[in-house]
N, C-alpha and C. Protein backbone atom coordinates (compact mmCIF):
# COMPACT_ATOMS: atom_id res chain seq x y z
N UNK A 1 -23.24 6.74 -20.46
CA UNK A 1 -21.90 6.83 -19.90
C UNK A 1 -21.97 6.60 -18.39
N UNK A 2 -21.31 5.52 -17.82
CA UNK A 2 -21.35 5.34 -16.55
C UNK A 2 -20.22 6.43 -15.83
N UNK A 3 -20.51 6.97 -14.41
CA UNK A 3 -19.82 7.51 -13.75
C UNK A 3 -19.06 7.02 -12.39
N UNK A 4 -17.86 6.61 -12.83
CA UNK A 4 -17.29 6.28 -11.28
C UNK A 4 -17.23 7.41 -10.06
N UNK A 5 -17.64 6.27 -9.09
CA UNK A 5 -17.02 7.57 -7.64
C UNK A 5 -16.28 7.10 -7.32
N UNK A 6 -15.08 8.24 -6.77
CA UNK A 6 -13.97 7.66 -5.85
C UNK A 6 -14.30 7.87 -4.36
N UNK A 7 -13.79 7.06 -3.87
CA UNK A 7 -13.64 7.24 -2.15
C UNK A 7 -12.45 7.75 -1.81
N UNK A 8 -12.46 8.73 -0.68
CA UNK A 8 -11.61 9.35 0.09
C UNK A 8 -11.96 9.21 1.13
N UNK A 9 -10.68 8.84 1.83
CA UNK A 9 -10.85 8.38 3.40
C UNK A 9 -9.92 9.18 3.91
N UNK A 10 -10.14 9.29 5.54
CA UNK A 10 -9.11 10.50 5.97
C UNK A 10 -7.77 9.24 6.63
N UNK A 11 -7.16 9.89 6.67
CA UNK A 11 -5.79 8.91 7.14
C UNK A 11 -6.07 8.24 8.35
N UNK A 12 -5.68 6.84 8.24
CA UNK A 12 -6.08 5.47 8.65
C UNK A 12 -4.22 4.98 9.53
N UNK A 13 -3.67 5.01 10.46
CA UNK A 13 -2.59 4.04 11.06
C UNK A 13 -2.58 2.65 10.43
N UNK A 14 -4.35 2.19 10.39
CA UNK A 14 -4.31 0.95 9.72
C UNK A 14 -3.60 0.30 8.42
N UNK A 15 -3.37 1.82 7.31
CA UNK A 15 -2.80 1.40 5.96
C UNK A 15 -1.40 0.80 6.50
N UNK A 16 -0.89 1.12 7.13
CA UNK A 16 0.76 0.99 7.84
C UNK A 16 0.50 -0.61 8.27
N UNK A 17 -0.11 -1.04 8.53
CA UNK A 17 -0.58 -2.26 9.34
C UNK A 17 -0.53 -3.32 8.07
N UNK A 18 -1.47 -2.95 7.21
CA UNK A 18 -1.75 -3.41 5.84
C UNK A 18 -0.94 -3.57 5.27
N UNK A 19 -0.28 -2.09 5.05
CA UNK A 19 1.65 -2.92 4.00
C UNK A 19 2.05 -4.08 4.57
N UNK A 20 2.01 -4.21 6.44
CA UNK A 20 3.03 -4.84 6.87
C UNK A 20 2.36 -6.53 6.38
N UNK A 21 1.25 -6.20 6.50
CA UNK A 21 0.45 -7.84 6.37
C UNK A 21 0.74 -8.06 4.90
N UNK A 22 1.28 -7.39 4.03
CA UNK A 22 0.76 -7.61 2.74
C UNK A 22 2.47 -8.22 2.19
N UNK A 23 3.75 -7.23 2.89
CA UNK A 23 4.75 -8.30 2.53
C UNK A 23 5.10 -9.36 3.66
N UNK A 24 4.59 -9.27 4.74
CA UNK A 24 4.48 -10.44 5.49
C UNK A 24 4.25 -12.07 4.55
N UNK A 25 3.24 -11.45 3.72
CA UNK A 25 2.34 -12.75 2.80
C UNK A 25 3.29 -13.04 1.84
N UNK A 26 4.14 -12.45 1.50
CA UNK A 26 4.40 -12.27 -0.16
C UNK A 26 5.84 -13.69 0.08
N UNK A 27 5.62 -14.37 -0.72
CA UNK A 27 6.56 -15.67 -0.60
C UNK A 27 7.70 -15.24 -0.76
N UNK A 28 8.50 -16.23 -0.16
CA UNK A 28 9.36 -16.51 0.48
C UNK A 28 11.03 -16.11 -0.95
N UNK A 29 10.20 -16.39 -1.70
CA UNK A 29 11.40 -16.07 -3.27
C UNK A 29 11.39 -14.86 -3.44
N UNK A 30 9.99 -13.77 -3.85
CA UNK A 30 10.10 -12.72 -3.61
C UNK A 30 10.83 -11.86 -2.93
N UNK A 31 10.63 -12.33 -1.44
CA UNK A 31 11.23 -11.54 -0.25
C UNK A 31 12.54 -11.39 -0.39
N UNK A 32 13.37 -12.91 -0.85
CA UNK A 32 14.78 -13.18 -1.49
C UNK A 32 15.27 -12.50 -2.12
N UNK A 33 14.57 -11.71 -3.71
CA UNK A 33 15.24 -11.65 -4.62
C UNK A 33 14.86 -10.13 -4.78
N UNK A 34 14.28 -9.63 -3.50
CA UNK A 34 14.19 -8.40 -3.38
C UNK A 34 14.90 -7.45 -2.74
N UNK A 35 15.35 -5.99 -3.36
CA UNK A 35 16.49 -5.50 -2.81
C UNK A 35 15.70 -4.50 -1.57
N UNK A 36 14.37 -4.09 -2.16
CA UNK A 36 13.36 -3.42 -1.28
C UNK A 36 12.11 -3.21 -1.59
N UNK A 37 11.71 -3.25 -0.43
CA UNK A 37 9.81 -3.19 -0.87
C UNK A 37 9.20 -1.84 0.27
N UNK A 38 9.11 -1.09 -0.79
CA UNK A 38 8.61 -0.06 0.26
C UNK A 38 7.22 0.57 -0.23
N UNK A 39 6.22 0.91 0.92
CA UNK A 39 4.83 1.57 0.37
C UNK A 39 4.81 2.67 0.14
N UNK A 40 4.04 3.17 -0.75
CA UNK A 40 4.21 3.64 -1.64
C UNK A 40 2.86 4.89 -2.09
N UNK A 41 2.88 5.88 -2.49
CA UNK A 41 1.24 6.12 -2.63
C UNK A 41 0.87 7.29 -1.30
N UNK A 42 -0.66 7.32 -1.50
CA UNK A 42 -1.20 8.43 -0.99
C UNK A 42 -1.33 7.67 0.29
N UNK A 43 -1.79 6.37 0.21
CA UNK A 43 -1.48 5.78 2.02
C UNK A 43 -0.49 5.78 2.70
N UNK A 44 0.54 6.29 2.39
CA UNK A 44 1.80 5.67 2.87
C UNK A 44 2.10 7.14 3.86
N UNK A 45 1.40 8.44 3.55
CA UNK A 45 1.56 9.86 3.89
C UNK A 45 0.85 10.14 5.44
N UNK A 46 1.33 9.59 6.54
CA UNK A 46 0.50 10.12 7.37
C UNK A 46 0.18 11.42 7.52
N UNK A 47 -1.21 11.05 7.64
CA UNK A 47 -2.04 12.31 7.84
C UNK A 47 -2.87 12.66 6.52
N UNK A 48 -2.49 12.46 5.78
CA UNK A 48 -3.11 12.47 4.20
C UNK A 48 -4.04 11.83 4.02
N UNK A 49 -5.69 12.30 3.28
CA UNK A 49 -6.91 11.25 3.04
C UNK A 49 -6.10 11.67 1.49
N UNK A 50 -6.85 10.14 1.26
CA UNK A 50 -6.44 9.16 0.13
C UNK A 50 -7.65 7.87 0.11
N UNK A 51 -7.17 7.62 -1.40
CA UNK A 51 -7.96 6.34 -1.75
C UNK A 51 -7.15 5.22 -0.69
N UNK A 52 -8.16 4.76 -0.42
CA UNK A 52 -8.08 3.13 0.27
C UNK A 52 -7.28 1.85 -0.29
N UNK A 53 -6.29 2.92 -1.17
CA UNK A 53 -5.63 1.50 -2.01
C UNK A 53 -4.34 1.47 -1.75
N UNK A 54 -3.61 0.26 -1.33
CA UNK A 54 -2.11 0.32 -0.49
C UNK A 54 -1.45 0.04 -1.71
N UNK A 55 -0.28 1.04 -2.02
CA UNK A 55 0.34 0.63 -3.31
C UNK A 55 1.67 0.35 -2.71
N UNK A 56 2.68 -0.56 -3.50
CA UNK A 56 3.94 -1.25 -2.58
C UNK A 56 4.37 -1.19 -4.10
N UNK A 57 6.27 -0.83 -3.55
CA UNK A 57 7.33 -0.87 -4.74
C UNK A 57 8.06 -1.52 -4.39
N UNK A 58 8.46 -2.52 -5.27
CA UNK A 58 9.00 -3.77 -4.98
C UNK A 58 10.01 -3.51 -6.37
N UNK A 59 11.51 -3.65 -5.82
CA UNK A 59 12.68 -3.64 -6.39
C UNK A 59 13.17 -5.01 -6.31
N UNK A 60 13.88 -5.34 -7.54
CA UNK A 60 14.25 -6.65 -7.59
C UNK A 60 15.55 -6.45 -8.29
């Protein structure tokens, strides 16, 4: 039986940076047909360690 580890990181300004680059990218139809995209998750909590993974909710 393999065992995963998780990583915990202590809160990063950078995740905030990251959403922004991440719907920056997101084409141009998306952005359109979206009513909101907001982050989402344990990164999104300043001050909160959390996994290193930027989660985004995207309403359409």
């Amino acid at each position: 039986m393999r065992t995963e580890h998780i990583v915990i990181e202590d809160y990063t300004p950078q995740w905030k940076t990251e959403f922004q680059k991440i719907v920056a990218s997101l084409g141009n139809e998306i952005l359109a047909k979206s009513l909101s995209i907001e982050h989402v998750g344990s990164t999104s909590v300043e001050n909160l360690a959390a996994k290193p993974i930027i989660d985004m909710d995207i309403v359409i």
